[in-house]
Every structure is written in structure tokens, then in C-alpha cells.
PDB file of N, CA and C in Angstrom:
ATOM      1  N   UNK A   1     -10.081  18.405 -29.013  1.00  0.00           N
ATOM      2  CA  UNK A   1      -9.716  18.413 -27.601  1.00  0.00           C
ATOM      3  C   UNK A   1      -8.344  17.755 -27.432  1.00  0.00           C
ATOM      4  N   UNK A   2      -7.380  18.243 -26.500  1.00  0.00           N
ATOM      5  CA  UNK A   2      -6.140  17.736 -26.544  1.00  0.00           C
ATOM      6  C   UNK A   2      -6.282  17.164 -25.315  1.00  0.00           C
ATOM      7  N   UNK A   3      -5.118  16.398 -25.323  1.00  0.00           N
ATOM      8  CA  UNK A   3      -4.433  15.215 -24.397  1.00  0.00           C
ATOM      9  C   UNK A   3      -3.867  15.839 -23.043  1.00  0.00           C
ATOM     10  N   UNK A   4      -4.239  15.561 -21.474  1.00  0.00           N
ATOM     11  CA  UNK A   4      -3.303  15.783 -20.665  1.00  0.00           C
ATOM     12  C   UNK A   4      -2.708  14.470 -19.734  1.00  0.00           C
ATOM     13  N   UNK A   5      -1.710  14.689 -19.448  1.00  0.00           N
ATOM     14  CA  UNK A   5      -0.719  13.771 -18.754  1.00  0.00           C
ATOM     15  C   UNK A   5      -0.553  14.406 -17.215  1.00  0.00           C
ATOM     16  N   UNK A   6      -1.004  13.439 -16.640  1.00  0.00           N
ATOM     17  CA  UNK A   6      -0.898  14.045 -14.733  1.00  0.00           C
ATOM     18  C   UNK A   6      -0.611  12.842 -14.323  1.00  0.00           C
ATOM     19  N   UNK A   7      -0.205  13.033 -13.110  1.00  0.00           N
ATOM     20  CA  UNK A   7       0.010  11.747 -11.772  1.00  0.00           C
ATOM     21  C   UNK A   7      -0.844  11.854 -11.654  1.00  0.00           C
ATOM     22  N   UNK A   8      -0.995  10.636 -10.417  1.00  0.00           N
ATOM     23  CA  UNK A   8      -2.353  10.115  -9.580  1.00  0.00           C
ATOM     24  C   UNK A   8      -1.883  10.810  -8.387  1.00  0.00           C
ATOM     25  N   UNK A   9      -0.921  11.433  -7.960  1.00  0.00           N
ATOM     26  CA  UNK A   9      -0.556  11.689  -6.707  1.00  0.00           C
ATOM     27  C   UNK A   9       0.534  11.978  -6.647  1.00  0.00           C
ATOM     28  N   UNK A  10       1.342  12.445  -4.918  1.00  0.00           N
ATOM     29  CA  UNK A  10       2.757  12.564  -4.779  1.00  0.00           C
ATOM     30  C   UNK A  10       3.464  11.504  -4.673  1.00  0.00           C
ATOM     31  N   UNK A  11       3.130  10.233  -4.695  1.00  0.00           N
ATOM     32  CA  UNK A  11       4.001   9.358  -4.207  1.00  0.00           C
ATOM     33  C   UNK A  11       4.628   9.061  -5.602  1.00  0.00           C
ATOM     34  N   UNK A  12       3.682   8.902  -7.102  1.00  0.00           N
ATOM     35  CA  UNK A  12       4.030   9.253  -8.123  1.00  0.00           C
ATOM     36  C   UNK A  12       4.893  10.204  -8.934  1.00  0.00           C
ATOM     37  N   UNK A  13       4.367  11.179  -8.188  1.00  0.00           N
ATOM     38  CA  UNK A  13       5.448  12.705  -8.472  1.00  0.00           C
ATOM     39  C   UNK A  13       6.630  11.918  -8.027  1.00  0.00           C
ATOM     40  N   UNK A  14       7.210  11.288  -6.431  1.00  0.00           N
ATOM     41  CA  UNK A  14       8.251  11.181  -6.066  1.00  0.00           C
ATOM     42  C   UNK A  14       9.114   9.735  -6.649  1.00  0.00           C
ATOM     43  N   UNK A  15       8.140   9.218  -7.229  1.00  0.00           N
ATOM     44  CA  UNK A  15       8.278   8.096  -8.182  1.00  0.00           C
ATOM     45  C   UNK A  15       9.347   8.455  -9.796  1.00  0.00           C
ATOM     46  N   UNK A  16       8.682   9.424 -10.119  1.00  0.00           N
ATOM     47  CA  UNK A  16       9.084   9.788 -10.790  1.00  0.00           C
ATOM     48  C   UNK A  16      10.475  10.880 -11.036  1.00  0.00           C
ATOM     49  N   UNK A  17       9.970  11.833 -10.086  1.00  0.00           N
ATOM     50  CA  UNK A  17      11.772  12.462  -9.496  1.00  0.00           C
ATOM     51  C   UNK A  17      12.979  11.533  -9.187  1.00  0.00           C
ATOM     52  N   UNK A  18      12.324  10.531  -9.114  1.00  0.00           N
ATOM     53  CA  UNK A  18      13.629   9.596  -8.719  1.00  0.00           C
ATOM     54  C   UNK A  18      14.554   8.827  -9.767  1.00  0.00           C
ATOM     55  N   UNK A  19      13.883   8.999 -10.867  1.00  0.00           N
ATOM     56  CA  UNK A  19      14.374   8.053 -12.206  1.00  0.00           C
ATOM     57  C   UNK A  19      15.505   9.280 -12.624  1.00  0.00           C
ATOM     58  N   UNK A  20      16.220   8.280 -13.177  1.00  0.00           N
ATOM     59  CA  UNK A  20      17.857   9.199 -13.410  1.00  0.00           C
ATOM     60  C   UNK A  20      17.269  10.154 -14.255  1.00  0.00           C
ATOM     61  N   UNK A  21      18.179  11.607 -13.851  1.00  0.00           N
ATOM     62  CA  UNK A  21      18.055  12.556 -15.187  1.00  0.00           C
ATOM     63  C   UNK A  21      17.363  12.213 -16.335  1.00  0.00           C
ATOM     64  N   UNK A  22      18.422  11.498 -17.030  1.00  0.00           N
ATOM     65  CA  UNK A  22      18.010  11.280 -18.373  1.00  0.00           C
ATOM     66  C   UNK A  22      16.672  10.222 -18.814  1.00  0.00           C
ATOM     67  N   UNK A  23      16.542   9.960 -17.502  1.00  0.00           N
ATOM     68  CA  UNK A  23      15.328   8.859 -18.590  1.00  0.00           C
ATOM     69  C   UNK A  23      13.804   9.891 -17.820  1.00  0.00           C
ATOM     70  N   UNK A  24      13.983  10.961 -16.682  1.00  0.00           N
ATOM     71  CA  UNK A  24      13.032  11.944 -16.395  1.00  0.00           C
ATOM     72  C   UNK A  24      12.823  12.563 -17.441  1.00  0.00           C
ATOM     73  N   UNK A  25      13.763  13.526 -18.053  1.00  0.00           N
ATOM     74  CA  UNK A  25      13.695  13.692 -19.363  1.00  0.00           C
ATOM     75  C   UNK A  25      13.374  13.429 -20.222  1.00  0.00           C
ATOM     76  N   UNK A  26      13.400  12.385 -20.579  1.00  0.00           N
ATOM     77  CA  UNK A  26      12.539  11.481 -21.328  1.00  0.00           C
ATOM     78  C   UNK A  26      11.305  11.187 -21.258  1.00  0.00           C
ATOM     79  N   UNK A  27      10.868  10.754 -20.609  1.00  0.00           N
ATOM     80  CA  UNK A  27       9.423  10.536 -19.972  1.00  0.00           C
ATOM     81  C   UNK A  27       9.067  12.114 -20.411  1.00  0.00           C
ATOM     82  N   UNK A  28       9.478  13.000 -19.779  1.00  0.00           N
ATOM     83  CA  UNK A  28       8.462  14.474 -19.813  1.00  0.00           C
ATOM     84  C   UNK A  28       8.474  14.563 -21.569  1.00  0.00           C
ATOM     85  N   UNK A  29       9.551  14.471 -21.993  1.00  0.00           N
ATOM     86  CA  UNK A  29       9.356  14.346 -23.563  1.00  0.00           C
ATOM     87  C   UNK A  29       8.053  13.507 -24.248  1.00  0.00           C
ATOM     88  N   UNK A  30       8.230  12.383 -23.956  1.00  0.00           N
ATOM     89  CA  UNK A  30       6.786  11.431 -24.485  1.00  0.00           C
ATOM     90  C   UNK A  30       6.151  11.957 -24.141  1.00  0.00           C
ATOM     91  N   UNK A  31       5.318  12.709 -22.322  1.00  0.00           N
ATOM     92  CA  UNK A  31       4.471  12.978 -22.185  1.00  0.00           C
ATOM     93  C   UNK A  31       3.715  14.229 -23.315  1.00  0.00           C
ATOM     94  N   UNK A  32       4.839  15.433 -23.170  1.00  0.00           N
ATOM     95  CA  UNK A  32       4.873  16.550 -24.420  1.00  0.00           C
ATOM     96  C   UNK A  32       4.166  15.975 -25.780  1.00  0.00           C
ATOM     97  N   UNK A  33       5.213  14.755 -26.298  1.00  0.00           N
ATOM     98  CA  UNK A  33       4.705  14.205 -27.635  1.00  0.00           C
ATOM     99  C   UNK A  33       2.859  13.861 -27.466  1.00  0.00           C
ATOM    100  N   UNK A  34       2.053  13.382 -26.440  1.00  0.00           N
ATOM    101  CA  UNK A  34       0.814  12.827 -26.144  1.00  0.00           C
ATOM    102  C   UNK A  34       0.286  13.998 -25.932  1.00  0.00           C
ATOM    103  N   UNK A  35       0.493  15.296 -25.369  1.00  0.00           N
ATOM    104  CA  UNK A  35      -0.133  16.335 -24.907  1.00  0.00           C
ATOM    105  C   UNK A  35      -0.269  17.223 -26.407  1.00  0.00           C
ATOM    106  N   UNK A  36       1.187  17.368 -27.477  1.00  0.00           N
ATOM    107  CA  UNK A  36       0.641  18.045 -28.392  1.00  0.00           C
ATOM    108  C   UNK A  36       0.470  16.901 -29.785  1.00  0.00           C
ATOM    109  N   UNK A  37       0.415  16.245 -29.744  1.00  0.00           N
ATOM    110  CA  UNK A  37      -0.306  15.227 -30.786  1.00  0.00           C
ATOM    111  C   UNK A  37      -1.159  14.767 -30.424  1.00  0.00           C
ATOM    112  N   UNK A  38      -1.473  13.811 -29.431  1.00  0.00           N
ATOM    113  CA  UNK A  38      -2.586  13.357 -29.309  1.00  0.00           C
ATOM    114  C   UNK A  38      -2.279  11.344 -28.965  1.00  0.00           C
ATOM    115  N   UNK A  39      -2.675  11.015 -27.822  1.00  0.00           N
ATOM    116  CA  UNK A  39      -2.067   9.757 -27.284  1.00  0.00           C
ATOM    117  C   UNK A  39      -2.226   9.010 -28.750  1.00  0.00           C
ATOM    118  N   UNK A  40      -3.549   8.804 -29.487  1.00  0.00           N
ATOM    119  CA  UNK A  40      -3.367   7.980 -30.702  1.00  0.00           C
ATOM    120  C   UNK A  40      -2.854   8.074 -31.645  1.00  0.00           C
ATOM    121  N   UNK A  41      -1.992   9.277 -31.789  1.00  0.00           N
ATOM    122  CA  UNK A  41      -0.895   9.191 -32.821  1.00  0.00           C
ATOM    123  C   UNK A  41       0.601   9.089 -31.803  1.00  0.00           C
ATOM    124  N   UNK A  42       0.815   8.475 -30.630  1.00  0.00           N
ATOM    125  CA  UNK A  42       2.103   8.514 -30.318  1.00  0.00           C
ATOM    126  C   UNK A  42       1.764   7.049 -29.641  1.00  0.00           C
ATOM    127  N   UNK A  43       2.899   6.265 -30.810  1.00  0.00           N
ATOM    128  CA  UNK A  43       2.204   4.466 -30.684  1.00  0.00           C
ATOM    129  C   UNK A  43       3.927   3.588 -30.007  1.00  0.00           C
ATOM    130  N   UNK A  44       4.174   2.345 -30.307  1.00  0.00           N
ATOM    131  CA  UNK A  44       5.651   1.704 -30.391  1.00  0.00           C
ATOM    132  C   UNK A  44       6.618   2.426 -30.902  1.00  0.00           C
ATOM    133  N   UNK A  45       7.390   2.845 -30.454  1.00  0.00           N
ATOM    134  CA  UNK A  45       8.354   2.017 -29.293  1.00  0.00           C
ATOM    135  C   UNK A  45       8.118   2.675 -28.244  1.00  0.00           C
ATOM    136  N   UNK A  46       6.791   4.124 -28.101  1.00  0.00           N
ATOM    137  CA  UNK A  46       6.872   5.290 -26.834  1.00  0.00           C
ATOM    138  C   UNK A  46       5.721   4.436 -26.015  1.00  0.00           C
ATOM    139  N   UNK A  47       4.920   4.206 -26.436  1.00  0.00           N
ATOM    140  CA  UNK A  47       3.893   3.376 -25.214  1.00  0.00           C
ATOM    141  C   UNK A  47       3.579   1.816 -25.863  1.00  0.00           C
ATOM    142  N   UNK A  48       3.177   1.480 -24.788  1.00  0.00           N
ATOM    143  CA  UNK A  48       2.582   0.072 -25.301  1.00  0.00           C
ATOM    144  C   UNK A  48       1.446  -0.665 -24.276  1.00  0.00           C
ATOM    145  N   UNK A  49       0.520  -1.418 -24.786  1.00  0.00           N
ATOM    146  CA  UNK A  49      -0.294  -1.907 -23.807  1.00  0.00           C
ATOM    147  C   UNK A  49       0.144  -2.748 -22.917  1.00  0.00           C
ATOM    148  N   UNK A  50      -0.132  -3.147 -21.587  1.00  0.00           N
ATOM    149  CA  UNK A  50       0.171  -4.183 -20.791  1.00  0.00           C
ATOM    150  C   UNK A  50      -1.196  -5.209 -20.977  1.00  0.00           C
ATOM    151  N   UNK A  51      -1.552  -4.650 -19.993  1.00  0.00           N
ATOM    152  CA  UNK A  51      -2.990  -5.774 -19.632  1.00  0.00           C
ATOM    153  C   UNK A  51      -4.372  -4.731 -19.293  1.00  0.00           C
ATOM    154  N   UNK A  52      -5.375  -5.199 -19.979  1.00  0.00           N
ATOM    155  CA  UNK A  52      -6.432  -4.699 -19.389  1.00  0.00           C
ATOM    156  C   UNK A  52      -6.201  -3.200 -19.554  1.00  0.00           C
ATOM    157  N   UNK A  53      -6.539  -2.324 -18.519  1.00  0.00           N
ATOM    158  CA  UNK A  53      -6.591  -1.027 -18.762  1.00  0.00           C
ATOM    159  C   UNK A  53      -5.290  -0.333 -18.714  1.00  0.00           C
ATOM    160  N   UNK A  54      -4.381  -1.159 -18.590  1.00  0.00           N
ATOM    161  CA  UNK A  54      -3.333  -0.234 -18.172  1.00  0.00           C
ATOM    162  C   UNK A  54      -2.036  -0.511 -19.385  1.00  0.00           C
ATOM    163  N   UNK A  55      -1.082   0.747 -19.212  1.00  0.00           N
ATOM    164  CA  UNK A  55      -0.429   0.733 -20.265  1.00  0.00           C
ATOM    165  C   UNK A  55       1.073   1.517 -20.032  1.00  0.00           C
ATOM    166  N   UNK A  56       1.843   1.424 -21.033  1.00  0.00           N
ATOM    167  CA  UNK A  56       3.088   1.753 -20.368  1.00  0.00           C
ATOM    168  C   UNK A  56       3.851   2.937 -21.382  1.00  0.00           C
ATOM    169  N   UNK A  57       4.482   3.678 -20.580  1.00  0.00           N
ATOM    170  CA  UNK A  57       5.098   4.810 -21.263  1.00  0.00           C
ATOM    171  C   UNK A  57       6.823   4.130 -21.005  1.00  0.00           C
ATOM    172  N   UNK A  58       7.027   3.956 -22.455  1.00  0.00           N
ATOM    173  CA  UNK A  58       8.556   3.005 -22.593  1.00  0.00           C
ATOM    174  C   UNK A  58       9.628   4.540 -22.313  1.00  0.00           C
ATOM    175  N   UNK A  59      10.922   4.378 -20.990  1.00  0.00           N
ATOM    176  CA  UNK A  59      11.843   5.176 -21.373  1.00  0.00           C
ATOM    177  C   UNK A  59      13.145   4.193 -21.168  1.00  0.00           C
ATOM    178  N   UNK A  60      13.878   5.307 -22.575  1.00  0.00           N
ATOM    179  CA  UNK A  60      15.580   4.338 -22.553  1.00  0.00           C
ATOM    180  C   UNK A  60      16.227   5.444 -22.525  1.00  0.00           C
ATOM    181  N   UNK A  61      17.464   5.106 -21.592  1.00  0.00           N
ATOM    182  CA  UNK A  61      18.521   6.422 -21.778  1.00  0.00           C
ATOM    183  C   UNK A  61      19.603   5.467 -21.163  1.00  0.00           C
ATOM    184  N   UNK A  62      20.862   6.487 -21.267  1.00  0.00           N
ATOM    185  CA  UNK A  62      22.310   5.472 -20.907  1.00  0.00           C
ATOM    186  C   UNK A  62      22.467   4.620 -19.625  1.00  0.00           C
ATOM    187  N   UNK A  63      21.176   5.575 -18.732  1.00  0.00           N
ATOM    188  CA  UNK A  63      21.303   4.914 -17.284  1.00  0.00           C
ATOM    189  C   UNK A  63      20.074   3.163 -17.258  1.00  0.00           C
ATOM    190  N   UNK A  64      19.832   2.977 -18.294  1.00  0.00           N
ATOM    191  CA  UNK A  64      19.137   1.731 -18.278  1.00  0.00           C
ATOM    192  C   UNK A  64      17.638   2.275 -18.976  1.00  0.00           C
ATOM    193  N   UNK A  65      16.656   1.578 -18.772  1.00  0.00           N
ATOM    194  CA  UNK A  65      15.067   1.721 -19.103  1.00  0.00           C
ATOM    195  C   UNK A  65      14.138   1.663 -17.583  1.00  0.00           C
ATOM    196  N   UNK A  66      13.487   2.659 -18.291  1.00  0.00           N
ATOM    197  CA  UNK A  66      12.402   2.937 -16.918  1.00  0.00           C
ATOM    198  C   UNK A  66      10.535   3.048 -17.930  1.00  0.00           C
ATOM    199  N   UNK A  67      10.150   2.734 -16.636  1.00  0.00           N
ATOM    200  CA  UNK A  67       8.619   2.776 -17.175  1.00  0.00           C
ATOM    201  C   UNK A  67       7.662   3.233 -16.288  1.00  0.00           C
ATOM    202  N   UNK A  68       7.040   3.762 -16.744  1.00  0.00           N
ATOM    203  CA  UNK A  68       5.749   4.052 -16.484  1.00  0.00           C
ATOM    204  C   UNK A  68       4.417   3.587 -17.016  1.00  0.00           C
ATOM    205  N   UNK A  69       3.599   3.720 -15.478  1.00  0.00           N
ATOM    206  CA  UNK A  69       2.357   2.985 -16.035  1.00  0.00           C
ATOM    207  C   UNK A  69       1.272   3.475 -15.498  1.00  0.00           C
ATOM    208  N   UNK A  70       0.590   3.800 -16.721  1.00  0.00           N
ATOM    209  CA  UNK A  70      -0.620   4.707 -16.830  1.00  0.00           C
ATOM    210  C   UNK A  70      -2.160   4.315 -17.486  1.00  0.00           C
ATOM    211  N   UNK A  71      -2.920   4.511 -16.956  1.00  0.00           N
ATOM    212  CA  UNK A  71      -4.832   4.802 -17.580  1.00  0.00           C
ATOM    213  C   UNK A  71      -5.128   5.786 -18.091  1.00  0.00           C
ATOM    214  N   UNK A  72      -5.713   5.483 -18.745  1.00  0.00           N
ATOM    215  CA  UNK A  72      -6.501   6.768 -19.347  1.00  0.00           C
ATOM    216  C   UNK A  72      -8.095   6.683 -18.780  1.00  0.00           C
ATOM    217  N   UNK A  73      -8.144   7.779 -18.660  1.00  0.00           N
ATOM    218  CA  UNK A  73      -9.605   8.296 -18.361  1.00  0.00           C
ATOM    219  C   UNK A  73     -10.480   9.423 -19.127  1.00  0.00           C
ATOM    220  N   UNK A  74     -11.322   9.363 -18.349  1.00  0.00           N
ATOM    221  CA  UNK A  74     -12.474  10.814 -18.859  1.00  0.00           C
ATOM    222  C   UNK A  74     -11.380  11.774 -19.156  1.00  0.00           C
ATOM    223  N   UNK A  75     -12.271  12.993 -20.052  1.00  0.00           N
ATOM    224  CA  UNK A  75     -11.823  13.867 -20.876  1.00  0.00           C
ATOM    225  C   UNK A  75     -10.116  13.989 -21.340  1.00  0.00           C
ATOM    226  N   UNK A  76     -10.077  12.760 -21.917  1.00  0.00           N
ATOM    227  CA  UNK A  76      -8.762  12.379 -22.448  1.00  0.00           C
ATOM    228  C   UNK A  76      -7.551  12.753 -21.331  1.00  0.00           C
ATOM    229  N   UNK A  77      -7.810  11.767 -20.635  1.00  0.00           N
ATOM    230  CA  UNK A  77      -6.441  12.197 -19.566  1.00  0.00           C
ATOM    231  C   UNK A  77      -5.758  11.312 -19.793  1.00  0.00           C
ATOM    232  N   UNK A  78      -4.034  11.530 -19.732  1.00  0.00           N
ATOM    233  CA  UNK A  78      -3.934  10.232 -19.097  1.00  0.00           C
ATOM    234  C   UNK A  78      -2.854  10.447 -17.731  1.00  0.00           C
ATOM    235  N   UNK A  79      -3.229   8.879 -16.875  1.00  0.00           N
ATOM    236  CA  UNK A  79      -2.957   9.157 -15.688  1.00  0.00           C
ATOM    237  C   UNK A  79      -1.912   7.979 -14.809  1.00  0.00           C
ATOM    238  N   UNK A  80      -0.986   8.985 -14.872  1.00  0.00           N
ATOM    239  CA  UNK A  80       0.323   7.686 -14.328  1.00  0.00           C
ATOM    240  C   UNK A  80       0.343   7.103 -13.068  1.00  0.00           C
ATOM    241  N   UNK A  81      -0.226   6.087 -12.612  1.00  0.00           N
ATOM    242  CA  UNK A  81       0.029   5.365 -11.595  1.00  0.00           C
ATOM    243  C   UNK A  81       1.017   4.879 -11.103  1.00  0.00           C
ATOM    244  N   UNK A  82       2.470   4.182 -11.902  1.00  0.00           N
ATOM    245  CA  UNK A  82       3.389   4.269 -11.092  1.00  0.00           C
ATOM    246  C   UNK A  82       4.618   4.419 -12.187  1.00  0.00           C
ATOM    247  N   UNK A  83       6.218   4.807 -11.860  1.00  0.00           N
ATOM    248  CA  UNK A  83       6.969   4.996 -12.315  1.00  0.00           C
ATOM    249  C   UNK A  83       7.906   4.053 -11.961  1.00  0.00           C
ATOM    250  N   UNK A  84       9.308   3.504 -12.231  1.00  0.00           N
ATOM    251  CA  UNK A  84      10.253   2.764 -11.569  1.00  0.00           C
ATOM    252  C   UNK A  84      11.070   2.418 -12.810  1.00  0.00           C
ATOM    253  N   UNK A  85      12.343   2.051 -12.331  1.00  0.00           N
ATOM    254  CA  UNK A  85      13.594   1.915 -12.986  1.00  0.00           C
ATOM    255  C   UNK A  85      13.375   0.236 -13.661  1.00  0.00           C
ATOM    256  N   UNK A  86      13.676  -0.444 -14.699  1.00  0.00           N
ATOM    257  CA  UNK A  86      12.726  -1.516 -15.356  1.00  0.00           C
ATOM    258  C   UNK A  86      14.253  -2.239 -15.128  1.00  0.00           C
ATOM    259  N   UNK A  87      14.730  -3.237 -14.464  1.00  0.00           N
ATOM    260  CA  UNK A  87      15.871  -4.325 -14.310  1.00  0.00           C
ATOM    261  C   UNK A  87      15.782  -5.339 -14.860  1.00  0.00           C
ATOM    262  N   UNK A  88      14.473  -6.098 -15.505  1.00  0.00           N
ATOM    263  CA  UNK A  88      14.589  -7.492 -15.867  1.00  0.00           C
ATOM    264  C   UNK A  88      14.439  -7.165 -17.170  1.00  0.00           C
ATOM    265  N   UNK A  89      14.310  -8.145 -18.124  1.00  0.00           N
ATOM    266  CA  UNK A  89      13.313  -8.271 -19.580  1.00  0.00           C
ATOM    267  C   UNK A  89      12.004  -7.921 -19.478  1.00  0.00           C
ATOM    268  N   UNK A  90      11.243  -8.511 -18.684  1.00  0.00           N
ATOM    269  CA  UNK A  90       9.707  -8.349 -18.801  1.00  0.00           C
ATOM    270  C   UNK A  90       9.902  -7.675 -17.493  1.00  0.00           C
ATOM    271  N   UNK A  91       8.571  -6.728 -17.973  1.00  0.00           N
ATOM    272  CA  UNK A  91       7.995  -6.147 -16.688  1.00  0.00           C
ATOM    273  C   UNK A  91       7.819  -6.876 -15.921  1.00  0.00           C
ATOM    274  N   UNK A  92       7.678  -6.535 -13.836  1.00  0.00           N
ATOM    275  CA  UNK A  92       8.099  -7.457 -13.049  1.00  0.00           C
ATOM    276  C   UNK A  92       6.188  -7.679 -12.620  1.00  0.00           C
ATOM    277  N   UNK A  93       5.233  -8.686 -12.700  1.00  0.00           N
ATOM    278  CA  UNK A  93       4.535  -8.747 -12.243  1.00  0.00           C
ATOM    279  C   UNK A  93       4.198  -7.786 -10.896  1.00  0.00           C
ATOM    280  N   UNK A  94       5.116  -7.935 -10.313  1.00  0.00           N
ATOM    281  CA  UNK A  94       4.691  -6.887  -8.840  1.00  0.00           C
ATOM    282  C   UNK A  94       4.345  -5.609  -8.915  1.00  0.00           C
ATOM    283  N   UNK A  95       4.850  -4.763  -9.757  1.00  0.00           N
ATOM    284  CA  UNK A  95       5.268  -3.438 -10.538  1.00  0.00           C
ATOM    285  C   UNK A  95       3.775  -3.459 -11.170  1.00  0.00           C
ATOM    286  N   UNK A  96       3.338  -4.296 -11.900  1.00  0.00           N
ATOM    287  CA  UNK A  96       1.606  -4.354 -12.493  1.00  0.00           C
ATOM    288  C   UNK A  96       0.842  -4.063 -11.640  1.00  0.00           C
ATOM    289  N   UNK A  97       0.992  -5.136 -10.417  1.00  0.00           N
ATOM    290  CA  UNK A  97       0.091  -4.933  -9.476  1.00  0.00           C
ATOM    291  C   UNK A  97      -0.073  -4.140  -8.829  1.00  0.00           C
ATOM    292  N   UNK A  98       1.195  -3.492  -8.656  1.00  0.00           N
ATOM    293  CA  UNK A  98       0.823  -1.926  -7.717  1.00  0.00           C
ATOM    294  C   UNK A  98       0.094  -0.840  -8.406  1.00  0.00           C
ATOM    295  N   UNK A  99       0.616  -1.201  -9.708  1.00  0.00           N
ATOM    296  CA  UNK A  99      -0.235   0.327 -10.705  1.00  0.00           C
ATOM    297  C   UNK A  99      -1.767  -0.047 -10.644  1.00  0.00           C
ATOM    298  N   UNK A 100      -2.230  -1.747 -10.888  1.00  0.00           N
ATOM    299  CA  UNK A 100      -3.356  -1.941 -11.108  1.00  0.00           C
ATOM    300  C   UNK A 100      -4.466  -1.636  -9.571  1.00  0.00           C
ATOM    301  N   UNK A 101      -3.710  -2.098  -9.022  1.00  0.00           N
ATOM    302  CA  UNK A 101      -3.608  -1.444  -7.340  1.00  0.00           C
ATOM    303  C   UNK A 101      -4.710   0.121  -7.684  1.00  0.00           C
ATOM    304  N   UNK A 102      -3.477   0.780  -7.706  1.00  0.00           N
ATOM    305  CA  UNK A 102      -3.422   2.262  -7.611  1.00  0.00           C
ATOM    306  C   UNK A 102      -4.514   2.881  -8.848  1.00  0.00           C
ATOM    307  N   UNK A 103      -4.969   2.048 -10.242  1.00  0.00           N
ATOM    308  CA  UNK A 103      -5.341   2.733 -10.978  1.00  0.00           C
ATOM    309  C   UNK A 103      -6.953   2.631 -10.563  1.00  0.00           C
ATOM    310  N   UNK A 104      -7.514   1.449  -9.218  1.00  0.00           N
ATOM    311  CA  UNK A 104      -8.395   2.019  -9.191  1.00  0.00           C
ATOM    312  C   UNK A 104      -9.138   3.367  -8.597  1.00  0.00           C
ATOM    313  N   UNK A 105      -7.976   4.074  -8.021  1.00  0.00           N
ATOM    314  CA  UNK A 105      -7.991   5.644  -7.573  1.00  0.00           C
ATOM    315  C   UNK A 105      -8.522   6.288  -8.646  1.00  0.00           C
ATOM    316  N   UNK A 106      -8.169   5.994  -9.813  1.00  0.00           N
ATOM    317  CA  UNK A 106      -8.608   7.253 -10.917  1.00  0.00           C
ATOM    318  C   UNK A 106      -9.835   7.389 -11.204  1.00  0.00           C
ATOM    319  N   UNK A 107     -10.288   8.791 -11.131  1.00  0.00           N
ATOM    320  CA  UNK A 107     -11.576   9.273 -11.594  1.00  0.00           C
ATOM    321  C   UNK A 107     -12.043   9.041 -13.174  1.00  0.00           C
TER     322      UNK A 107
END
């Protein structure tokens, strides 16, 4: 059974339209890599765990690093709760909370 990659929603979709070209690009690339391999063979430097259930799809391109943050669920989904342009070193606590927020939407 293979891997799919969806939003939780439009605000996500528009989350995500918003990240520069190149690191959109990117992202749809990793997602591709998880959809035809399989999330457990696509490990560091493309995702990484945060906390608890949630986890992050790493993007770098010339315009800075952006991330996404996603659950996985039933029949191997996985499901992006939020997207945003990454400004500090560490992820920004607030940015957690909204995904952790949002990931209890997922089925």
C-alpha cells in the first residue's frame, strides 16, 4: 500500500501557495519522494520528528527554509496541518501549537 500526502484544508492549501516558488517546489518534491517510496524510507534531512505526533517536512531553497507540519494517520496518510516560512533556529513554539491545534481535525 502506498503513501498519500494531503492538507487538512484550504487554509493549508493557502499556507502553502504562499511559500516562495522554490521552497513550494520543494515541498511537492519530498511529498512525491513519500508518495512513491514510502514515508519510512524518506528519513533526515527531508522530515524529522517534533513532538508527540507531529512531525516536520524540512524545506531549503535560496529564499530561506520553510516547514511543514504534518500527522500521519489511518491508511497511511500523511496530513499537513500547517506550512510557514521558518525565521529563527528552532522552530517557533507558536507555529507547534497551531499545527497541534489543527492536528486534532484529522481523521
Amino acid at each position: 500500500m502506498h503513501w498519500t500526502v494531503e492538507t487538512l484544508n484550504e487554509v493549508v492549501d493557502r499556507e502553502i501557495n504562499a511559500l516562495p516558488a522554490e521552497q513550494r517546489a520543494r515541498f511537492l518534491w519530498i511529498a512525491g519522494l513519500i508518495e512513491s517510496h514510502g514515508l519510512e524510507y524518506v528519513g533526515d534531512p527531508h522530515v524529522r520528528h517534533i513532538e508527540d505526533k507531529l512531525w516536520e517536512i524540512r524545506v531549503r531553497g535560496r529564499d530561506g527554509i520553510a516547514r511543514a507540519l504534518y500527522v500521519t494517520a489511518s491508511q497511511r496518510r500523511v496530513v499537513v496541518v500547517r506550512a510557514f516560512v521558518k525565521k529563527t533556529q528552532k522552530t517557533p513554539r507558536r507555529e507547534i501549537e497551531i499545527a497541534l491545534k489543527r492536528a486534532k481535525e484529522v481523521k
